[in-house]
Every structure is written in structure tokens, then in C-alpha cells.
C-alpha atoms as a PDB file:
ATOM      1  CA  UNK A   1      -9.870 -74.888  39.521  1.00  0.00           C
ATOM      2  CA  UNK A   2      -9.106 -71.276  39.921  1.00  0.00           C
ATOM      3  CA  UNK A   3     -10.991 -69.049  41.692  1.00  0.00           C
ATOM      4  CA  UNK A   4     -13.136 -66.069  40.439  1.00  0.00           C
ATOM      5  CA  UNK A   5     -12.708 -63.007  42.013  1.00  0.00           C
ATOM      6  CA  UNK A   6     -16.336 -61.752  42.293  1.00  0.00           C
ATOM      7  CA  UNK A   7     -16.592 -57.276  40.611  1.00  0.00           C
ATOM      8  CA  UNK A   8     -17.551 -54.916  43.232  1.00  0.00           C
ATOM      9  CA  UNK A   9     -20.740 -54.533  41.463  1.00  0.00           C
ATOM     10  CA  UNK A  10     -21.531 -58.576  42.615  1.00  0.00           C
ATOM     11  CA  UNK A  11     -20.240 -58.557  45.864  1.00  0.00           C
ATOM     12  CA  UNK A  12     -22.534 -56.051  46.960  1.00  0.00           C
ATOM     13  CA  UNK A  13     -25.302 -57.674  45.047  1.00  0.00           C
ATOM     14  CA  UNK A  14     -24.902 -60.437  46.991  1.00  0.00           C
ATOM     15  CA  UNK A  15     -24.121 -58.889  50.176  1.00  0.00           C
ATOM     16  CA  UNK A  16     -27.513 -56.615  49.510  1.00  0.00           C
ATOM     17  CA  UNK A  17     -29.507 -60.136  48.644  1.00  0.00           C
ATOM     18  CA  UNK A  18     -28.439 -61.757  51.909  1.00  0.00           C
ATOM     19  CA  UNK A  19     -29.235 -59.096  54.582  1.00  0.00           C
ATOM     20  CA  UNK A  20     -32.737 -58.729  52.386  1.00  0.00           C
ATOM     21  CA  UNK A  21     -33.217 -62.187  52.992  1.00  0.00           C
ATOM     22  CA  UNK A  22     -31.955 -62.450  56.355  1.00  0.00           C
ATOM     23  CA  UNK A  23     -34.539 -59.610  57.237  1.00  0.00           C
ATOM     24  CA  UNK A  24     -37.550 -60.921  55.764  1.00  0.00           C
ATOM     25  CA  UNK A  25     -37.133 -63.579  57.799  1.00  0.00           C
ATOM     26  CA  UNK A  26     -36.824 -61.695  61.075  1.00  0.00           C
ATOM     27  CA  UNK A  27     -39.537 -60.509  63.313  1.00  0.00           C
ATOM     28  CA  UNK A  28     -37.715 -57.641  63.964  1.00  0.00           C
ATOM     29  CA  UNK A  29     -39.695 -56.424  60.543  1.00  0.00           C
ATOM     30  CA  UNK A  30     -42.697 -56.265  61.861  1.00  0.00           C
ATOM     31  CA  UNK A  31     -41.799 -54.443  65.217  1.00  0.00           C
ATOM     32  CA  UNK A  32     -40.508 -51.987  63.184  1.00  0.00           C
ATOM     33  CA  UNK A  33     -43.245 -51.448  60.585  1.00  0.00           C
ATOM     34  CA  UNK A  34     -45.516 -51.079  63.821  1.00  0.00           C
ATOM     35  CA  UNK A  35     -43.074 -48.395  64.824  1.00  0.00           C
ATOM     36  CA  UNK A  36     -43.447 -46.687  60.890  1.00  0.00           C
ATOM     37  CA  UNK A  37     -47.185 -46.277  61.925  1.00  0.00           C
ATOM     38  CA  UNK A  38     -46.576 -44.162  65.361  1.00  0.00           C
ATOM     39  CA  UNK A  39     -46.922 -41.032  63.345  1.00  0.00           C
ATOM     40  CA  UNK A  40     -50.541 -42.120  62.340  1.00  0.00           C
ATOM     41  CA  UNK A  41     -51.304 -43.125  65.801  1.00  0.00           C
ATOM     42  CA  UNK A  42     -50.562 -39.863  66.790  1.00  0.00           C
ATOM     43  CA  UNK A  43     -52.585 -37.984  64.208  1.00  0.00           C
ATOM     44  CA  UNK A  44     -55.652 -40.500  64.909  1.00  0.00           C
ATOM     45  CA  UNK A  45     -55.506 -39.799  68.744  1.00  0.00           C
ATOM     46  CA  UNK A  46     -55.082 -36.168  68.250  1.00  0.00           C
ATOM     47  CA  UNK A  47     -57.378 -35.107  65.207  1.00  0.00           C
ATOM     48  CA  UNK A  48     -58.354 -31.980  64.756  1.00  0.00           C
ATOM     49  CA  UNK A  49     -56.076 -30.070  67.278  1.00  0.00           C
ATOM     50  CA  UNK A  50     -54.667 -26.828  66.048  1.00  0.00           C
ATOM     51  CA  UNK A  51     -50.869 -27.985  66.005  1.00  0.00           C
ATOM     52  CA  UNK A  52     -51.549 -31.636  64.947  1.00  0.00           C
ATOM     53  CA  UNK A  53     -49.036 -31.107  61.326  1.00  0.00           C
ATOM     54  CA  UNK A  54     -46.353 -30.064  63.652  1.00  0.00           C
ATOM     55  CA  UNK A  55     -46.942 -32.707  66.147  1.00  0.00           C
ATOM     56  CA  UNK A  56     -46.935 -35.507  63.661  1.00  0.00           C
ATOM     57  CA  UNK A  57     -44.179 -33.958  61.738  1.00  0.00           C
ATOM     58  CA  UNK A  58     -41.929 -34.306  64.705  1.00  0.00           C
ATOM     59  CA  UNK A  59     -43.250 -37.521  65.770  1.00  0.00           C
ATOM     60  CA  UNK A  60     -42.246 -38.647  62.282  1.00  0.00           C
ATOM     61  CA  UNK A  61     -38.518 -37.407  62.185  1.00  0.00           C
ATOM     62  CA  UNK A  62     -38.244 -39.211  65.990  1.00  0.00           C
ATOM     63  CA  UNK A  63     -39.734 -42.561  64.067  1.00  0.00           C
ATOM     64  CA  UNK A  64     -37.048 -42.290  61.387  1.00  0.00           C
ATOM     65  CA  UNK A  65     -34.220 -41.936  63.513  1.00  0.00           C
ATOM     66  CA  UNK A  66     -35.642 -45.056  65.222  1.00  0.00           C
ATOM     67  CA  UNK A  67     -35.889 -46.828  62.182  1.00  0.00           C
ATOM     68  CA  UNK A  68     -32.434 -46.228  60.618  1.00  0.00           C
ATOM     69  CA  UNK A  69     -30.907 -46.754  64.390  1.00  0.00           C
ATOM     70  CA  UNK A  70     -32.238 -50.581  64.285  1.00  0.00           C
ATOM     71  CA  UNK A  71     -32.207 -50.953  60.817  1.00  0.00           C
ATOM     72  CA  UNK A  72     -29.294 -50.162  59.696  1.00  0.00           C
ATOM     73  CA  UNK A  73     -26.837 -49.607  63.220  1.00  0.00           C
ATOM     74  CA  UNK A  74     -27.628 -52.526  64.586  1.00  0.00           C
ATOM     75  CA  UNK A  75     -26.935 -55.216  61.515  1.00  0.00           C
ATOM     76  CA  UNK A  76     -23.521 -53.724  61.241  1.00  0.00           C
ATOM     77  CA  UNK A  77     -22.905 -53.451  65.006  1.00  0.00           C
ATOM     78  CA  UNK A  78     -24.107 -57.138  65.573  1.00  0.00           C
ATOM     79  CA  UNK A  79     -22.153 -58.285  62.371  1.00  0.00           C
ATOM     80  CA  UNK A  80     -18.587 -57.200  63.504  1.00  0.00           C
ATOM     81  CA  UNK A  81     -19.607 -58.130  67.202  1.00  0.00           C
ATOM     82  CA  UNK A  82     -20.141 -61.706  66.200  1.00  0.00           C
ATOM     83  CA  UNK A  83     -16.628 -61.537  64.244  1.00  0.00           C
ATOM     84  CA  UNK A  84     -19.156 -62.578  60.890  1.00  0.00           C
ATOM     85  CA  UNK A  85     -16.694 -60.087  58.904  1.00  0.00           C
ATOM     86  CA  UNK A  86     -13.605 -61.866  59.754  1.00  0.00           C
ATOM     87  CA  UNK A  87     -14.995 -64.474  57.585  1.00  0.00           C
ATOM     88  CA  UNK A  88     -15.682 -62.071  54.956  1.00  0.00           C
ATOM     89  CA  UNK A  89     -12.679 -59.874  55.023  1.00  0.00           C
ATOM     90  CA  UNK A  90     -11.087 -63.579  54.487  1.00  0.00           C
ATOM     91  CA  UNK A  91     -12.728 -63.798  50.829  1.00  0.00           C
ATOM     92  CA  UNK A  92     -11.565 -61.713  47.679  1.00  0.00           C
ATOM     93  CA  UNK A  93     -13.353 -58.759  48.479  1.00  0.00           C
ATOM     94  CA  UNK A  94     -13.103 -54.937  49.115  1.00  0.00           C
ATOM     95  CA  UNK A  95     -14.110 -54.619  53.635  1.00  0.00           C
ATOM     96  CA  UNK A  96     -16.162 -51.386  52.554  1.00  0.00           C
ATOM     97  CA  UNK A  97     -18.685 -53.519  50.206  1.00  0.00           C
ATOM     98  CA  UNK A  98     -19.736 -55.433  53.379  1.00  0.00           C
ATOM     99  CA  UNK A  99     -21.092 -52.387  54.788  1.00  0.00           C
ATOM    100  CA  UNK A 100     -21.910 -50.633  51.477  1.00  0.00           C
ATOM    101  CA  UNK A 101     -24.123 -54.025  50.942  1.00  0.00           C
ATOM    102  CA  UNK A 102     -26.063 -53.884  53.809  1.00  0.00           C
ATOM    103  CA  UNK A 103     -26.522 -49.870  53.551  1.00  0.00           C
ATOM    104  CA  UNK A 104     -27.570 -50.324  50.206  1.00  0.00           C
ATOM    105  CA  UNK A 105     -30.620 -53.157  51.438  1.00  0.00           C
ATOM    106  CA  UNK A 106     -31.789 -51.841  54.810  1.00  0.00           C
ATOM    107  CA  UNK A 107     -31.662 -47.849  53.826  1.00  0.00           C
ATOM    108  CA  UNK A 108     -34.145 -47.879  51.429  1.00  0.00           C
ATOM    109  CA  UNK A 109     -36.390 -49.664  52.990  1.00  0.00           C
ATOM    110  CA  UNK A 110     -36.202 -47.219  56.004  1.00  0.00           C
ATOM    111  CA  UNK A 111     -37.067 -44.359  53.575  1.00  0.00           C
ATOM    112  CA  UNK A 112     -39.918 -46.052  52.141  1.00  0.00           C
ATOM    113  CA  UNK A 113     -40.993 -46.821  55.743  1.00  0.00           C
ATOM    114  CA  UNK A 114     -41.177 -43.441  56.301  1.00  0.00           C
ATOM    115  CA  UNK A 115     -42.557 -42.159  53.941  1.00  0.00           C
ATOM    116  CA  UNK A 116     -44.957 -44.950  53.986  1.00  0.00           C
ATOM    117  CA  UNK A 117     -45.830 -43.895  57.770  1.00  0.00           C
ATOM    118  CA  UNK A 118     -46.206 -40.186  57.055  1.00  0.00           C
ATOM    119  CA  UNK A 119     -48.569 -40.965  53.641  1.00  0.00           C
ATOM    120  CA  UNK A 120     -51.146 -42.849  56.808  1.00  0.00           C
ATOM    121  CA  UNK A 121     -50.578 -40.410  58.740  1.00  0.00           C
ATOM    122  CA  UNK A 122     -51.700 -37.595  56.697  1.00  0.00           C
ATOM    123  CA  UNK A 123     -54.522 -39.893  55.675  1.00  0.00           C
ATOM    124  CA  UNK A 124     -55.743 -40.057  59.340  1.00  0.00           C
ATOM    125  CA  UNK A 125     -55.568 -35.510  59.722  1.00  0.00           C
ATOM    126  CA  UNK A 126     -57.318 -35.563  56.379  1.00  0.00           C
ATOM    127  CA  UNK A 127     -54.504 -33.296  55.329  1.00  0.00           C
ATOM    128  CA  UNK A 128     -53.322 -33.414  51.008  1.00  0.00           C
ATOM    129  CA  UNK A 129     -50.245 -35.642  51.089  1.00  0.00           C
ATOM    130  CA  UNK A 130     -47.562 -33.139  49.256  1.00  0.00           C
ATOM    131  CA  UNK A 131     -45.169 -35.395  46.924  1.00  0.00           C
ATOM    132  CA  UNK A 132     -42.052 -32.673  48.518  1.00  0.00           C
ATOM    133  CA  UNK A 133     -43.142 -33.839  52.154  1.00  0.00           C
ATOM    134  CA  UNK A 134     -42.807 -37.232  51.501  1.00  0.00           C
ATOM    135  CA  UNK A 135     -39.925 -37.261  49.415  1.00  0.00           C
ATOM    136  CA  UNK A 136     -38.797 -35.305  52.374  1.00  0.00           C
ATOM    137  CA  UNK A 137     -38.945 -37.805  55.008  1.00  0.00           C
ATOM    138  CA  UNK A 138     -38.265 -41.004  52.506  1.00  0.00           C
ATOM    139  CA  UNK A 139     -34.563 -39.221  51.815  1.00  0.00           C
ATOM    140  CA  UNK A 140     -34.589 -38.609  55.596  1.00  0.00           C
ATOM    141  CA  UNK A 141     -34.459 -41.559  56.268  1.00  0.00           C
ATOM    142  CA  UNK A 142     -31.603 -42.823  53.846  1.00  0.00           C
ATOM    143  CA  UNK A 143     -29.521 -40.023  54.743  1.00  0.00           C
ATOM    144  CA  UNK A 144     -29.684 -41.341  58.520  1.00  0.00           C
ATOM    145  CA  UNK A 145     -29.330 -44.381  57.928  1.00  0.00           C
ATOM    146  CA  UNK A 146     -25.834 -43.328  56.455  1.00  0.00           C
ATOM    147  CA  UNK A 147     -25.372 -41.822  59.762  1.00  0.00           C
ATOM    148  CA  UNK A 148     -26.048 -44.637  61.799  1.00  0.00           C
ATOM    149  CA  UNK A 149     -24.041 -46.669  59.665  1.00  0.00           C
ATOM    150  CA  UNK A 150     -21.301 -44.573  60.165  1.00  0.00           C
ATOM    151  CA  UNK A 151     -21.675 -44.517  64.257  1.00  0.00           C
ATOM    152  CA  UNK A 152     -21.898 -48.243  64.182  1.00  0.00           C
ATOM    153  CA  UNK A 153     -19.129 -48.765  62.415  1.00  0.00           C
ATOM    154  CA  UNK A 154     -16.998 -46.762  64.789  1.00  0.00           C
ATOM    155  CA  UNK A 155     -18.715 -48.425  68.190  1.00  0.00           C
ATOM    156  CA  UNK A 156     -19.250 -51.591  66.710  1.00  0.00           C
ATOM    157  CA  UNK A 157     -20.792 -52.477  70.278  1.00  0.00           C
ATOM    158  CA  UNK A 158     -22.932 -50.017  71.130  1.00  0.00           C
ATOM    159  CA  UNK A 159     -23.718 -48.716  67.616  1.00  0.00           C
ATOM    160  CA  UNK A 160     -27.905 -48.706  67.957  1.00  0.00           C
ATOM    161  CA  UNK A 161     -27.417 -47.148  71.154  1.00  0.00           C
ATOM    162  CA  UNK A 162     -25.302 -44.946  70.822  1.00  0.00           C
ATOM    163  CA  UNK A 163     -27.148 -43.931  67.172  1.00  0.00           C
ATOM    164  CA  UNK A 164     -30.493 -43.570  69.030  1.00  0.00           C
ATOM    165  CA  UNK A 165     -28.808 -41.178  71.435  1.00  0.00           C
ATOM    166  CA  UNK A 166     -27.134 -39.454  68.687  1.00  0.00           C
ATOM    167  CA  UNK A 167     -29.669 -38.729  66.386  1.00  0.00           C
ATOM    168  CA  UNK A 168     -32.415 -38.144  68.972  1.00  0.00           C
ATOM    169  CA  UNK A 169     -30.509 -36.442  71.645  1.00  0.00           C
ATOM    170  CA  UNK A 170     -28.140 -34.414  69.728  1.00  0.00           C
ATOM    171  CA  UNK A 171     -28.643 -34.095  66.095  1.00  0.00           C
ATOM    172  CA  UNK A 172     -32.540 -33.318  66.928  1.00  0.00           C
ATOM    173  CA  UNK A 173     -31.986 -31.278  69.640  1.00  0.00           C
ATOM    174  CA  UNK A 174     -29.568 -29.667  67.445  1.00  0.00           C
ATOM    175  CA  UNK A 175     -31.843 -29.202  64.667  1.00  0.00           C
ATOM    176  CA  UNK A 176     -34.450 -27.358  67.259  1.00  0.00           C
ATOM    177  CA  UNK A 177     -31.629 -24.566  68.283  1.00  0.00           C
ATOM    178  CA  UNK A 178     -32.492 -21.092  66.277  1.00  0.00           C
ATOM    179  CA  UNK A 179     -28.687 -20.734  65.521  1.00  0.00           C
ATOM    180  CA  UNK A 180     -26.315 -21.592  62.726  1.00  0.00           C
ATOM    181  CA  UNK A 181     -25.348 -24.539  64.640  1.00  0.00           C
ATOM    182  CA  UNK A 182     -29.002 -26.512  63.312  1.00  0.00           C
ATOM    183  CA  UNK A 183     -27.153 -26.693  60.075  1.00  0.00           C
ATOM    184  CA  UNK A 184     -25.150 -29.444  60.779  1.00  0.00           C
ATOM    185  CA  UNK A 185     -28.658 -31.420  61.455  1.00  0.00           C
ATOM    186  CA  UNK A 186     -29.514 -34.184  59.560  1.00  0.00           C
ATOM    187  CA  UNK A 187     -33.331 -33.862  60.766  1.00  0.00           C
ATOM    188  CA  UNK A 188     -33.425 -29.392  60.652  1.00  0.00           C
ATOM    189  CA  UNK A 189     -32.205 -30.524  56.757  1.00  0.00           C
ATOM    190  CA  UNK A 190     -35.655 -32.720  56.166  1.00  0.00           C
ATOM    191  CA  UNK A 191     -37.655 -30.128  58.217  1.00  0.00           C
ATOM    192  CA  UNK A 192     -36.635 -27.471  55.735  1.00  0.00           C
ATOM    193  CA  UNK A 193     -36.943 -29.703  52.760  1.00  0.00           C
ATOM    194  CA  UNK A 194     -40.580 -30.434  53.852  1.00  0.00           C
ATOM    195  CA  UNK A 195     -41.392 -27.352  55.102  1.00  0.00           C
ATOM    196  CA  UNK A 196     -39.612 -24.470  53.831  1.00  0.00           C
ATOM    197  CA  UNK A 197     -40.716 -22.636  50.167  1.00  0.00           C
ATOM    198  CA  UNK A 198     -39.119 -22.562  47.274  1.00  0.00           C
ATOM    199  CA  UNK A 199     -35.373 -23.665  47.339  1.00  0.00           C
ATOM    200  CA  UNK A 200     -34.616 -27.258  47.903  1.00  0.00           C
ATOM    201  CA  UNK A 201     -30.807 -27.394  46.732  1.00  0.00           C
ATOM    202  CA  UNK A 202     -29.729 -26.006  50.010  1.00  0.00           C
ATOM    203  CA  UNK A 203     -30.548 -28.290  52.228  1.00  0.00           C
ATOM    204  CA  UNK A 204     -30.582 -31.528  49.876  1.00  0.00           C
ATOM    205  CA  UNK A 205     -26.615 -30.438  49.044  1.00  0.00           C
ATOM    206  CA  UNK A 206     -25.999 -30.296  53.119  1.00  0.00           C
ATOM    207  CA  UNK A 207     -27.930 -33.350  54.135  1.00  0.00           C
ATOM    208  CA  UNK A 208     -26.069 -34.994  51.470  1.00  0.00           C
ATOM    209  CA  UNK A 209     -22.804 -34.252  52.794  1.00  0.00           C
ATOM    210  CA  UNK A 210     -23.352 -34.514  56.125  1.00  0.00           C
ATOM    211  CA  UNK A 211     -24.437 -37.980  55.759  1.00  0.00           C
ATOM    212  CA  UNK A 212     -21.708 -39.166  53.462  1.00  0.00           C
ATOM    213  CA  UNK A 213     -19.270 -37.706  56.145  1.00  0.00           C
ATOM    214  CA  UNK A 214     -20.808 -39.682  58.762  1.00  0.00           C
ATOM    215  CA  UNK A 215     -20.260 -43.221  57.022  1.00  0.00           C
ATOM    216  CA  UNK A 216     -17.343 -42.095  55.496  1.00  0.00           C
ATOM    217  CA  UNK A 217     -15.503 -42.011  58.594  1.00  0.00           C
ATOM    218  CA  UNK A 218     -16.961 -45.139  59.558  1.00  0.00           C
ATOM    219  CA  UNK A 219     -15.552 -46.522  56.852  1.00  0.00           C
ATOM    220  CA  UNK A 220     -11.861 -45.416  57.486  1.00  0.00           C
ATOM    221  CA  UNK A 221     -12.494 -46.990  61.113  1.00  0.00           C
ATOM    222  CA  UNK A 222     -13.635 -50.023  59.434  1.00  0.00           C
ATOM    223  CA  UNK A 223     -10.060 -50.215  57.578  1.00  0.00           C
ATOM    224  CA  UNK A 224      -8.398 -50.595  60.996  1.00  0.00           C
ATOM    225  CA  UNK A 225     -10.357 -52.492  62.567  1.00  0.00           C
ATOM    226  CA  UNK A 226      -8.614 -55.928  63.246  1.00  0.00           C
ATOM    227  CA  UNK A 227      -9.491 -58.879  60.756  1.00  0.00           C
END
């Protein structure tokens, strides 16, 4: 009996199904659903002050670097730690689908996490939740889970660490500088989508890229990695 070598298209079905499964399984879910509702926690404890939008605002780009650090950095740092992909890169299959299947599972779900968090949030300042603001954050939070795919994939070891001190030590501290440096800023990119009137193409175009650079270089570091 011959075998079948599976398309791309059903590798990374399968690859997808498995971390879905594997997740909904973990507690790990529920820690960081209670971590999606920080920015509501915020907005409950501090209604009706003045700067409460901005406040939860920020405390809502810090929450989706969280999530996409431990989402999506730590499945592929703990899944070429435990040498898992040396039985994969074994089978009939492409190495980048192994990543590009768990990417395409975990980062939507941090997006709708997010936006899911901001939509209580708002809720609890009795502000109008703005479709644009939402969207915002939800493509946020794909586009850095790209990112920390692309940082685990290069420090396999220390990819959630190293992602959470990445995206909230540099690339948000980055995004805070008034200089042309903040365009390189994954987060500055969703503040302006959210925030800034009327052109979205900008910064959509340059979150876009930045993130597809990110796990794109992961990527070529996953083709030398040893099998």
C-alpha cells in the first residue's frame, strides 16, 4: 500500500484541528480568557474618570500582546523544545505548514479575544462600541501573533519570554516615541487604526508587513533548524 502524500491545504487542516483540540482541552484557556477581560476590569474600577478611553485603550494593546505571547509563542516554542517536529518534519510534509497550522488556529482566536475584551470593556464606560475600534484591536491581535510566532521560532526556548519583552518593552515603548521610529510598531499601527480619522490604508498596509516580516524570518530560521 502506497502512501498518500497529504496537499498543503490538508496538512494544515489537520495541523490547525489538532492544536484547536489540544487547546480546548487545556486550562491554559481559561487563564487567558480571564486575562481578555483585564481591560473591563480596568474600566469597571475606574468609571467615570476623565482619561478612562485612553487608559483602557492601553490596557487593551498590553492584554493583546499577552495573549498572542502565550498563545501563539509559546505552542511553537514548547513544540520544537520537546523535539515534537522532528516527528513531523519526518512525514511528507512542507516544515513551514507546522507553524503556518498552528498560526492559523491560535491567531484568530487571540483577535477575537480581543476584541471580545474591548466590546466588555466599553460596555462597563458606557462608551458606543465603534465597529473600526474593534476591528482594530481583533487584527491587532493576529498581526502579533505573527510576531510572536516569528520570535519563537527563532528562540525556540525562550520564545514567550522573550515575545512578552519584545512586544511590551520595545515595540510598545516604541510605539509611544513621537518620532518616525513608532512606525515600525505593531501596537502605534492599531492605535492609529482605532484612533486616527479618516485613512486606514496606511497603517493596515504597514502592520501588515511588519508582521509578515516578523514570521517570515522565523520561518527561514525554521529551515535550518536541525531535524
Amino acid at each position: 500500500m502506497s502512501n498518500t502524500v497529504p496537499s498543503t491545504a490538508s496538512a494544515l487542516a489537520t495541523l490547525a484541528g489538532v492544536t484547536l483540540r489540544r487547546l480546548s482541552r487545556s486550562r491554559a484557556l481559561w487563564v487567558l480568557l480571564a486575562i481578555s477581560l483585564l481591560p473591563a476590569f480596568i474600566a469597571s474600577f475606574l468609571h467615570g474618570h476623565t482619561t478612562i478611553f485612553d487608559l483602557v485603550a492601553t490596557t487593551q494593546l498590553i492584554v493583546t500582546a499577552l495573549l498572542a505571547s502565550v498563545f501563539v509563542a509559546s505552542a511553537i516554542g514548547e513544540e520544537i523544545e520537546d523535539r515534537t517536529t522532528t516527528y513531523l518534519w519526518s512525514r511528507p510534509i512542507a516544515r513551514w505548514t507546522i507553524v503556518a497550522g498552528k498560526v492559523i488556529a491560535l491567531a484568530p482566536i487571540c483577535g477575537l479575544l480581543a476584541a471580545g475584551g474591548w466590546a466588555v470593556a466599553m460596555k462597563w464606560t458606557n462608551s458606543p462600541l465603534e465597529l473600526r475600534t474593534t476591528l482594530a484591536f481583533a487584527s491587532g491581535g493576529i498581526a502579533l501573533s505573527f510576531v510572536a510566532a516569528g520570535i519563537a521560532l527563532l528562540v525556540p526556548k525562550h520564545g514567550m519570554a522573550l515575545s512578552i519583552i519584545y512586544l511590551l518593552l520595545v515595540d510598545l515603548v516604541i510605539g509611544g516615541i513621537p518620532a518616525s521610529l513608532q512606525s515600525i510598531s505593531i501596537t502605534h499601527q492599531v492605535w492609529l487604526l482605532a484612533r486616527t480619522d479618516p485613512g486606514i490604508a496606511n497603517p493596515a498596509i504597514t502592520m501588515v508587513v511588519i508582521a509578515v516580516l516578523w514570521l517570515g524570518v522565523g520561518l527561514l530560521r525554521l529551515r535550518r533548524l536541525e531535524s
